[in-house]
PDB file of N, CA and C in Angstrom:
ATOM      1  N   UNK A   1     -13.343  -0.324  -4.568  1.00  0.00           N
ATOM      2  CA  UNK A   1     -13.132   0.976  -3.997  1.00  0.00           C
ATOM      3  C   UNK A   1     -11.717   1.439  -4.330  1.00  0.00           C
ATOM      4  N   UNK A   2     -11.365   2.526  -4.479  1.00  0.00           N
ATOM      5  CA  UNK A   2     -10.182   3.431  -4.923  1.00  0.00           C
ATOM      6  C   UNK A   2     -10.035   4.419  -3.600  1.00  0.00           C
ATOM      7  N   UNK A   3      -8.044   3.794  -3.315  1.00  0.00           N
ATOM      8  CA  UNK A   3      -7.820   4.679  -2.810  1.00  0.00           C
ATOM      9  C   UNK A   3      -6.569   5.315  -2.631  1.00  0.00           C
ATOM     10  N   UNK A   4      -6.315   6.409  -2.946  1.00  0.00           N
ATOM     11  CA  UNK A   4      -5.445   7.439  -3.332  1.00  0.00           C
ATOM     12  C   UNK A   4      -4.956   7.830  -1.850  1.00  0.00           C
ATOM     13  N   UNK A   5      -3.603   7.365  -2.104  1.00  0.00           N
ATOM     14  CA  UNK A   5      -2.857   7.654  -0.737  1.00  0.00           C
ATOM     15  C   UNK A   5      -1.253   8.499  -1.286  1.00  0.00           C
ATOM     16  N   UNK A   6      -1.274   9.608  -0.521  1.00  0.00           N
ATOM     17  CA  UNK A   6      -0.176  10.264  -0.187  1.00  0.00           C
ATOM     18  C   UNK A   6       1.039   9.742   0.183  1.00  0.00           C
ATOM     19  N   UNK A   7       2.735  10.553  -0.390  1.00  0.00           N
ATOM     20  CA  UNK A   7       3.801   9.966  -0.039  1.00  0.00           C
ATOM     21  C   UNK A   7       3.676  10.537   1.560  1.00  0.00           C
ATOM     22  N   UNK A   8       3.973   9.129   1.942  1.00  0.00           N
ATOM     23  CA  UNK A   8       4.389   9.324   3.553  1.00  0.00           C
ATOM     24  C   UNK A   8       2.880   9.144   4.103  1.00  0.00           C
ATOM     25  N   UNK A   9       2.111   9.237   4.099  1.00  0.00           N
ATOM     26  CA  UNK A   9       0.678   8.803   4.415  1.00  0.00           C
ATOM     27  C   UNK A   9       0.027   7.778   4.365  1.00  0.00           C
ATOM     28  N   UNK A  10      -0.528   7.183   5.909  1.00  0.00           N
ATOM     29  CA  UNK A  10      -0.509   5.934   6.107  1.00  0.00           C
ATOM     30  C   UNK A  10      -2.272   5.629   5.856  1.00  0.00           C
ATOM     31  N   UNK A  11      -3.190   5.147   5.174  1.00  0.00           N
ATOM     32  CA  UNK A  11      -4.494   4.757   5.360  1.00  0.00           C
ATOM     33  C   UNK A  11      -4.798   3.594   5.958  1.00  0.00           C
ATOM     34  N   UNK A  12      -6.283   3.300   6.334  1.00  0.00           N
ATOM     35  CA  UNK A  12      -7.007   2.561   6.970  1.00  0.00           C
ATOM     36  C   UNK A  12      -7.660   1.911   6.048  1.00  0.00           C
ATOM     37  N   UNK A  13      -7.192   0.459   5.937  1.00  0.00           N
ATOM     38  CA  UNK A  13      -8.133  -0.007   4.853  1.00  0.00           C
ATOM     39  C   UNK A  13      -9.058  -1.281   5.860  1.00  0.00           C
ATOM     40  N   UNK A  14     -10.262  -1.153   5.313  1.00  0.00           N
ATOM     41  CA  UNK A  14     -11.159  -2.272   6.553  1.00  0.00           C
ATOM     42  C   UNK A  14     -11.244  -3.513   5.825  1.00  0.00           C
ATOM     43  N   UNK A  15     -11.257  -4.300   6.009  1.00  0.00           N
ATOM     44  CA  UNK A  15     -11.116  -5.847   5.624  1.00  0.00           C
ATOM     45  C   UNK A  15     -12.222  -6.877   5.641  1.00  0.00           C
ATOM     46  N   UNK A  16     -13.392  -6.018   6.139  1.00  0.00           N
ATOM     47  CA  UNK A  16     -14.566  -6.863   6.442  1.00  0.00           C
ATOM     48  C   UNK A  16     -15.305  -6.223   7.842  1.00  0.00           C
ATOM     49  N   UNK A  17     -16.338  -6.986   7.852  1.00  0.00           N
ATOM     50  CA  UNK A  17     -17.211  -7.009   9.247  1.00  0.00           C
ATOM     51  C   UNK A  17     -16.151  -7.822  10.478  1.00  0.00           C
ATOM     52  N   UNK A  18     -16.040  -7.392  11.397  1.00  0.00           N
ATOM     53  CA  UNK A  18     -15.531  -7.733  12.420  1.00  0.00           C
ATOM     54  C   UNK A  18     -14.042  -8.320  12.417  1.00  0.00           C
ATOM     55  N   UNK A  19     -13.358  -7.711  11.283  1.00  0.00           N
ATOM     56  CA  UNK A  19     -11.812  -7.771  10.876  1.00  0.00           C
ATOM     57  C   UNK A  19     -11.115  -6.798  11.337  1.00  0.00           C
ATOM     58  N   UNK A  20      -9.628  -7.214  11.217  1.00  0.00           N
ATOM     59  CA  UNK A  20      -8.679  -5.600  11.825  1.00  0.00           C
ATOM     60  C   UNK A  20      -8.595  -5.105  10.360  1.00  0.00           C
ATOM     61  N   UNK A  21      -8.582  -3.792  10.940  1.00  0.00           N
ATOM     62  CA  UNK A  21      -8.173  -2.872   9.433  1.00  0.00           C
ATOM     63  C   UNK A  21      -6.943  -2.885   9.520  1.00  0.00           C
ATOM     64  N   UNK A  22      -6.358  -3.038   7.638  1.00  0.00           N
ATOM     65  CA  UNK A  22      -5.074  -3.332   7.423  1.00  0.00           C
ATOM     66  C   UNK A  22      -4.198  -1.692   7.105  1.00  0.00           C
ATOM     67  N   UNK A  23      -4.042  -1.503   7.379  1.00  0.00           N
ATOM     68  CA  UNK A  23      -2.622  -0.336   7.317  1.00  0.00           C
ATOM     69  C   UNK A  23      -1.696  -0.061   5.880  1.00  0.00           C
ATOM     70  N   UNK A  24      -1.756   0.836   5.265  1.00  0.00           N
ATOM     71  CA  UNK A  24      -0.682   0.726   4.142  1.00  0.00           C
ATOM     72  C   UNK A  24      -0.418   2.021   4.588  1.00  0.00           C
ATOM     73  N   UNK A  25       1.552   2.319   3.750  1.00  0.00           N
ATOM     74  CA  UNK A  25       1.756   3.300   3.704  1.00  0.00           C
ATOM     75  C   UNK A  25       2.525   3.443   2.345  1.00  0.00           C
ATOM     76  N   UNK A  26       2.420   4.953   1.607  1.00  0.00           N
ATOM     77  CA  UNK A  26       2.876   5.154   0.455  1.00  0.00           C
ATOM     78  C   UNK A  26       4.504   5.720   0.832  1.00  0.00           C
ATOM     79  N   UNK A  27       4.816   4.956   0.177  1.00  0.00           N
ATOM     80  CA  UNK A  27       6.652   5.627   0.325  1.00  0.00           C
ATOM     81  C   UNK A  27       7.444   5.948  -0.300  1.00  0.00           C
ATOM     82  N   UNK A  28       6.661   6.444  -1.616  1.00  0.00           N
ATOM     83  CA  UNK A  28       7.000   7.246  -2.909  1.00  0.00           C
ATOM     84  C   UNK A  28       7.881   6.215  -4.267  1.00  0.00           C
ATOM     85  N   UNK A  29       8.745   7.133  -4.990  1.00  0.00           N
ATOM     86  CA  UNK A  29       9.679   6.219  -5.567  1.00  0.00           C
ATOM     87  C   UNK A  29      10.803   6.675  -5.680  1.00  0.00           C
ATOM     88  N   UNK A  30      11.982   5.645  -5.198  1.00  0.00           N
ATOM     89  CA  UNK A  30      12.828   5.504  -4.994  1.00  0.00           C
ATOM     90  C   UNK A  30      14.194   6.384  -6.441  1.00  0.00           C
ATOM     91  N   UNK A  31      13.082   5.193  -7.522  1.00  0.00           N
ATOM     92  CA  UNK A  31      14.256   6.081  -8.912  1.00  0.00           C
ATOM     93  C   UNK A  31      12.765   5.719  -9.762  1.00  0.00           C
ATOM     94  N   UNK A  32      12.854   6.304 -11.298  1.00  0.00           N
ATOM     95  CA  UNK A  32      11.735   6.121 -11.945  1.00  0.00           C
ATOM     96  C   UNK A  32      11.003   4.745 -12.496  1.00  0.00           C
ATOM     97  N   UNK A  33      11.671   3.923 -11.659  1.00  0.00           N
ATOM     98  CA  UNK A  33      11.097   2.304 -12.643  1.00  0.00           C
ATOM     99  C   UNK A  33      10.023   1.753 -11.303  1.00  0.00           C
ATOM    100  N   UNK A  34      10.299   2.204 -10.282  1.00  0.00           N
ATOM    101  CA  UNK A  34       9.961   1.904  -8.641  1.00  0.00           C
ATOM    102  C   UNK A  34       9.437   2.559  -7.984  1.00  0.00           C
ATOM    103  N   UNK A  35       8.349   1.641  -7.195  1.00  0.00           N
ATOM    104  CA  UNK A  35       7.501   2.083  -6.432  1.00  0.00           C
ATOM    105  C   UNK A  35       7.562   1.548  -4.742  1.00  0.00           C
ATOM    106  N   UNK A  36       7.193   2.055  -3.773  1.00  0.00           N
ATOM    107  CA  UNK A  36       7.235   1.659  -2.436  1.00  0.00           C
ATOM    108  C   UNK A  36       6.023   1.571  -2.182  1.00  0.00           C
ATOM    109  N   UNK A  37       5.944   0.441  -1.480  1.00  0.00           N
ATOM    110  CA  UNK A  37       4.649   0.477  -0.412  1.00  0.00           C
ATOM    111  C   UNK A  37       5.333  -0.001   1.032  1.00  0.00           C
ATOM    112  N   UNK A  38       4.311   0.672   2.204  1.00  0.00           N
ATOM    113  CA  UNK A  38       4.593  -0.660   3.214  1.00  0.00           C
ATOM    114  C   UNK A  38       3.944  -0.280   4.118  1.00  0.00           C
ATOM    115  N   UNK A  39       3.331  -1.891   4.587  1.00  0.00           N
ATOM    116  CA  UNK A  39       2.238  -2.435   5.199  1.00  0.00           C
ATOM    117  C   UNK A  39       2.576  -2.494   6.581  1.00  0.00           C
ATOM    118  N   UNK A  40       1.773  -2.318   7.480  1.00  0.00           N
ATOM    119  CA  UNK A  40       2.334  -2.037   8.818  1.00  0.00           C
ATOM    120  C   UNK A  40       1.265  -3.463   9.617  1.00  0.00           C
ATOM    121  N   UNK A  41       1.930  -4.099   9.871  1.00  0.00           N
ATOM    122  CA  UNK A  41       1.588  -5.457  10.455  1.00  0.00           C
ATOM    123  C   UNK A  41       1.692  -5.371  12.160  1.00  0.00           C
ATOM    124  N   UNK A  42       0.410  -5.322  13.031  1.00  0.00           N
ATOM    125  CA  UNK A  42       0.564  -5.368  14.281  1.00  0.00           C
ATOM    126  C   UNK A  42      -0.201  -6.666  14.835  1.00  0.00           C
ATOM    127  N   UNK A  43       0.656  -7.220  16.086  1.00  0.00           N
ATOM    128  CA  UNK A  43       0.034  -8.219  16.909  1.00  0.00           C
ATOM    129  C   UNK A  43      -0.047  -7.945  18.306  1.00  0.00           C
ATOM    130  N   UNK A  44      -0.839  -6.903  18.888  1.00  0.00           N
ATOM    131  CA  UNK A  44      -0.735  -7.661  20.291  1.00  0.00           C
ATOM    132  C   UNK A  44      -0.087  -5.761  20.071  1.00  0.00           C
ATOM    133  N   UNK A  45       0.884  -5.521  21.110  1.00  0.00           N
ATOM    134  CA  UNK A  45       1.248  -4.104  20.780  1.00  0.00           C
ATOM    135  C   UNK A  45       2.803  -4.597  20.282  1.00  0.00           C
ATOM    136  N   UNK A  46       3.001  -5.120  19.883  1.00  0.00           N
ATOM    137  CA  UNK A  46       4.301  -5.463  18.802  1.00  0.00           C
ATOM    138  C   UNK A  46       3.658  -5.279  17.067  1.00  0.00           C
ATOM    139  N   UNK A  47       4.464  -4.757  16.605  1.00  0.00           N
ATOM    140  CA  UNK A  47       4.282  -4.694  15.522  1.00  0.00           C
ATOM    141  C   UNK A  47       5.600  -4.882  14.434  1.00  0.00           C
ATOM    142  N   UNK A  48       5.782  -4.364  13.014  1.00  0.00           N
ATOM    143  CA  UNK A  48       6.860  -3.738  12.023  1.00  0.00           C
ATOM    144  C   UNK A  48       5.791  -3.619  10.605  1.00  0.00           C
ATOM    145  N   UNK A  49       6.908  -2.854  10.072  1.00  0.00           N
ATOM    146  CA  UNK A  49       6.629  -2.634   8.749  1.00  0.00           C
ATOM    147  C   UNK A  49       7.394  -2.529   8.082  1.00  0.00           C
ATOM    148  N   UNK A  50       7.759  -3.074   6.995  1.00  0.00           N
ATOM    149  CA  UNK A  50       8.553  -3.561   5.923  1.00  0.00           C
ATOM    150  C   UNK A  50       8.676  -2.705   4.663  1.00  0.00           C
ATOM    151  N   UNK A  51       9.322  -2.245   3.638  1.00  0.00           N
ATOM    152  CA  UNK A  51       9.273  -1.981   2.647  1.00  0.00           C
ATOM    153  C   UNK A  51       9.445  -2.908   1.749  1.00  0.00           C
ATOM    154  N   UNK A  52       8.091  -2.798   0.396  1.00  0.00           N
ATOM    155  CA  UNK A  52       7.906  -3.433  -1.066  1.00  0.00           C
ATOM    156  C   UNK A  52       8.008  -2.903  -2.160  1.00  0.00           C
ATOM    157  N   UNK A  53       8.518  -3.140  -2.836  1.00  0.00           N
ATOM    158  CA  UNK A  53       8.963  -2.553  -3.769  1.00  0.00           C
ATOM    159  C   UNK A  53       8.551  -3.014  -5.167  1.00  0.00           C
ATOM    160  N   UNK A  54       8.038  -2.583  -6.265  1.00  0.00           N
ATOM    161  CA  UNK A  54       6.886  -2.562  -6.933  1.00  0.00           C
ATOM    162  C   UNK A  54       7.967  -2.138  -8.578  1.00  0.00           C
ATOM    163  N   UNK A  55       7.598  -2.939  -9.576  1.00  0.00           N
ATOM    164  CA  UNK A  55       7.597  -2.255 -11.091  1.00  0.00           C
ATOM    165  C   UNK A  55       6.877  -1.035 -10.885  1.00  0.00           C
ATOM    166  N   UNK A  56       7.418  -0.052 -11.601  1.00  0.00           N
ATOM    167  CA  UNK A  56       6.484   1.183 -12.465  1.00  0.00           C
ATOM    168  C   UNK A  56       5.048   0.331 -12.901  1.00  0.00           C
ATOM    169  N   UNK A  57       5.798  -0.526 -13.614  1.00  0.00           N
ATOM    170  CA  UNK A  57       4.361  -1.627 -14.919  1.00  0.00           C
ATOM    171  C   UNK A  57       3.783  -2.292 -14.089  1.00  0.00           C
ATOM    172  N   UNK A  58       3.596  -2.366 -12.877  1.00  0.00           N
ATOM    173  CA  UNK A  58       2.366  -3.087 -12.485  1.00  0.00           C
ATOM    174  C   UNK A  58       1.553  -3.134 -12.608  1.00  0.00           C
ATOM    175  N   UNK A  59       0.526  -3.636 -13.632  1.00  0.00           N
ATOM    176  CA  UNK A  59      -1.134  -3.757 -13.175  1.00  0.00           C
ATOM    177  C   UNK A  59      -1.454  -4.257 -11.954  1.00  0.00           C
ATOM    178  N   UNK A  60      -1.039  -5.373 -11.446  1.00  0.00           N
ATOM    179  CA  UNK A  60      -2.002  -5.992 -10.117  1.00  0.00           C
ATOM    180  C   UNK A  60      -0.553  -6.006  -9.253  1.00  0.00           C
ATOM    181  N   UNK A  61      -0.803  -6.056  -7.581  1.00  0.00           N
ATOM    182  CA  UNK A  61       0.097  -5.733  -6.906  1.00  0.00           C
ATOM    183  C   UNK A  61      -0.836  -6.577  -5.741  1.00  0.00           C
ATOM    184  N   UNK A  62       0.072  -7.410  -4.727  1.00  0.00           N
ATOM    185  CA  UNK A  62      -0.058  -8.563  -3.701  1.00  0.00           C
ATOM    186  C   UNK A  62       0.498  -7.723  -2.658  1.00  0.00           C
ATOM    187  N   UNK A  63      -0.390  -7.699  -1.292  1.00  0.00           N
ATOM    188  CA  UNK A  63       0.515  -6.532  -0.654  1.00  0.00           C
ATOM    189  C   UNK A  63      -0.288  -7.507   0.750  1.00  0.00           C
ATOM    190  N   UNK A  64       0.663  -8.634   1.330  1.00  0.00           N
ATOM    191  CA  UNK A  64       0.469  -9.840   2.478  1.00  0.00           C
ATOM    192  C   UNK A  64      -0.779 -10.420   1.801  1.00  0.00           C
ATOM    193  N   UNK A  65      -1.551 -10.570   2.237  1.00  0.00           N
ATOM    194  CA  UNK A  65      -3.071 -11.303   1.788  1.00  0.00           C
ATOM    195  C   UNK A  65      -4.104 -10.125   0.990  1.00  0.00           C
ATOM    196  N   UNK A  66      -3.691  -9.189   0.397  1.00  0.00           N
ATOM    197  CA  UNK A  66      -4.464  -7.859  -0.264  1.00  0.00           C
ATOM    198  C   UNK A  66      -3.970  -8.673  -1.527  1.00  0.00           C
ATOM    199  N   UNK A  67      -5.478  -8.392  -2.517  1.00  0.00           N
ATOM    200  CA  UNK A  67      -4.766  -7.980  -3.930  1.00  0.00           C
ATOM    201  C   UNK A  67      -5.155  -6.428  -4.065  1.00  0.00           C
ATOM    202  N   UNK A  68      -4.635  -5.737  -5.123  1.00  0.00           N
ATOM    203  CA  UNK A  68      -4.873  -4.514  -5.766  1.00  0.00           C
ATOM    204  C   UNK A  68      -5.170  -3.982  -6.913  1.00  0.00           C
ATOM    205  N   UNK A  69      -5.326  -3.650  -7.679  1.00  0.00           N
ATOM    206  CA  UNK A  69      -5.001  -2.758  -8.939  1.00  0.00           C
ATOM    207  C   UNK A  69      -4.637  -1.557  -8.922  1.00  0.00           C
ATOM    208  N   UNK A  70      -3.333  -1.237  -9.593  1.00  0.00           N
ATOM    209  CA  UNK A  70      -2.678  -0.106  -9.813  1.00  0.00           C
ATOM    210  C   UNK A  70      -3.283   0.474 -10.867  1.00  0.00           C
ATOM    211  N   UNK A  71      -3.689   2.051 -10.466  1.00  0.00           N
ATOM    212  CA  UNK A  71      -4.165   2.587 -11.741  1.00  0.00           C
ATOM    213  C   UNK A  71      -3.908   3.879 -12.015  1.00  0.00           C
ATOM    214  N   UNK A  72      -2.579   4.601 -11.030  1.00  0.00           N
ATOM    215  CA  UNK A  72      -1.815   5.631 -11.010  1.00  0.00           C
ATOM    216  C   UNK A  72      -0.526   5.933  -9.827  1.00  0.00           C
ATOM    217  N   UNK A  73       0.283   6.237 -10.473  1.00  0.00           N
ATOM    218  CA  UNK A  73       1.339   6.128 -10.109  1.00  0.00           C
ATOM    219  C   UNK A  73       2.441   7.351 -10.169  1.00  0.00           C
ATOM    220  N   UNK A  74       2.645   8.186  -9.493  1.00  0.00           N
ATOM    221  CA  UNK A  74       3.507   9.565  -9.251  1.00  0.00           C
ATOM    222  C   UNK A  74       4.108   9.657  -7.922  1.00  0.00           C
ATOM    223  N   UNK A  75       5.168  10.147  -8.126  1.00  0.00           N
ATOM    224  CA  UNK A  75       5.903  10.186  -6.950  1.00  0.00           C
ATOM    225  C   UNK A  75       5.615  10.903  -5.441  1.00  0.00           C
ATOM    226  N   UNK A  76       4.150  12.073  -5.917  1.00  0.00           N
ATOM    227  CA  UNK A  76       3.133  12.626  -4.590  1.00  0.00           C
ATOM    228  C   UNK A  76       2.575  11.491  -4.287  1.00  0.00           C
ATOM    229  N   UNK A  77       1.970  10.688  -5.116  1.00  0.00           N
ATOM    230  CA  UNK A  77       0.851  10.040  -4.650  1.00  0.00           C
ATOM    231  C   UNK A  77       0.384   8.584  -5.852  1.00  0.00           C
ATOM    232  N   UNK A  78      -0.402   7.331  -5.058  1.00  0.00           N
ATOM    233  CA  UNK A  78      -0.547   6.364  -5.578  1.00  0.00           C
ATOM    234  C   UNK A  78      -1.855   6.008  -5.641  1.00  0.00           C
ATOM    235  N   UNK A  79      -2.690   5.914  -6.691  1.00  0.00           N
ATOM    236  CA  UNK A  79      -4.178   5.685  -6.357  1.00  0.00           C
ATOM    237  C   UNK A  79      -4.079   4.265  -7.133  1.00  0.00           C
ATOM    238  N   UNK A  80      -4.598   2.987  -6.380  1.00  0.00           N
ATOM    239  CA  UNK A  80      -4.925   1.562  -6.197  1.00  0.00           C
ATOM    240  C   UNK A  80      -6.302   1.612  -5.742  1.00  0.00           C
ATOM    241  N   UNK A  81      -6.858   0.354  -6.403  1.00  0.00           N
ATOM    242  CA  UNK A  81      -8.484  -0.161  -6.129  1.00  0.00           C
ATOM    243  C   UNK A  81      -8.014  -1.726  -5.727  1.00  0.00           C
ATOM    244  N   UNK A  82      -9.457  -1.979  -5.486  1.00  0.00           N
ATOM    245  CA  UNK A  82      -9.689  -3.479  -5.453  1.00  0.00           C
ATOM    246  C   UNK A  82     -11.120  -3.755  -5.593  1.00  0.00           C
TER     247      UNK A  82
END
């Protein structure tokens, strides 16, 4: 599935039958070689979210226990599959 997420826009990604859905957010790029992501990790009502920071050249991208494929990349917006 492909999904195209907005700078500053957080999606719902589901993880399975009776899993928590995992959280990403797009956080544009920084300068032209770099990319942001970040994953919003909650336990309990504590949570954080971190910024990752990504090659331009990524094909595949590890984002906590996610893999991905990168298959567009602009500073509006990031569309990744898996």
């Amino acid at each position: 599935m492909e999904y195209k997420i907005y700078t500053g826009t957080i999606i719902m990604i589901n993880q399975g039958f009776m899993k928590a859905t995992f959280r990403l957010m797009y956080c544009g790029m920084p300068n032209g070689n770099t990319f942001v992501l970040s994953p919003q990790i909650t336990k309990g009502y504590a949570g954080f979210s971190s910024n990752i920071y990504y090659n331009i050249n990524s094909k595949f991208i590890q984002v906590t226990n996610l893999q991905f494929d990168v298959i567009e990349v602009t500073p509006e917006y990031i569309i990744i599959g898996n």
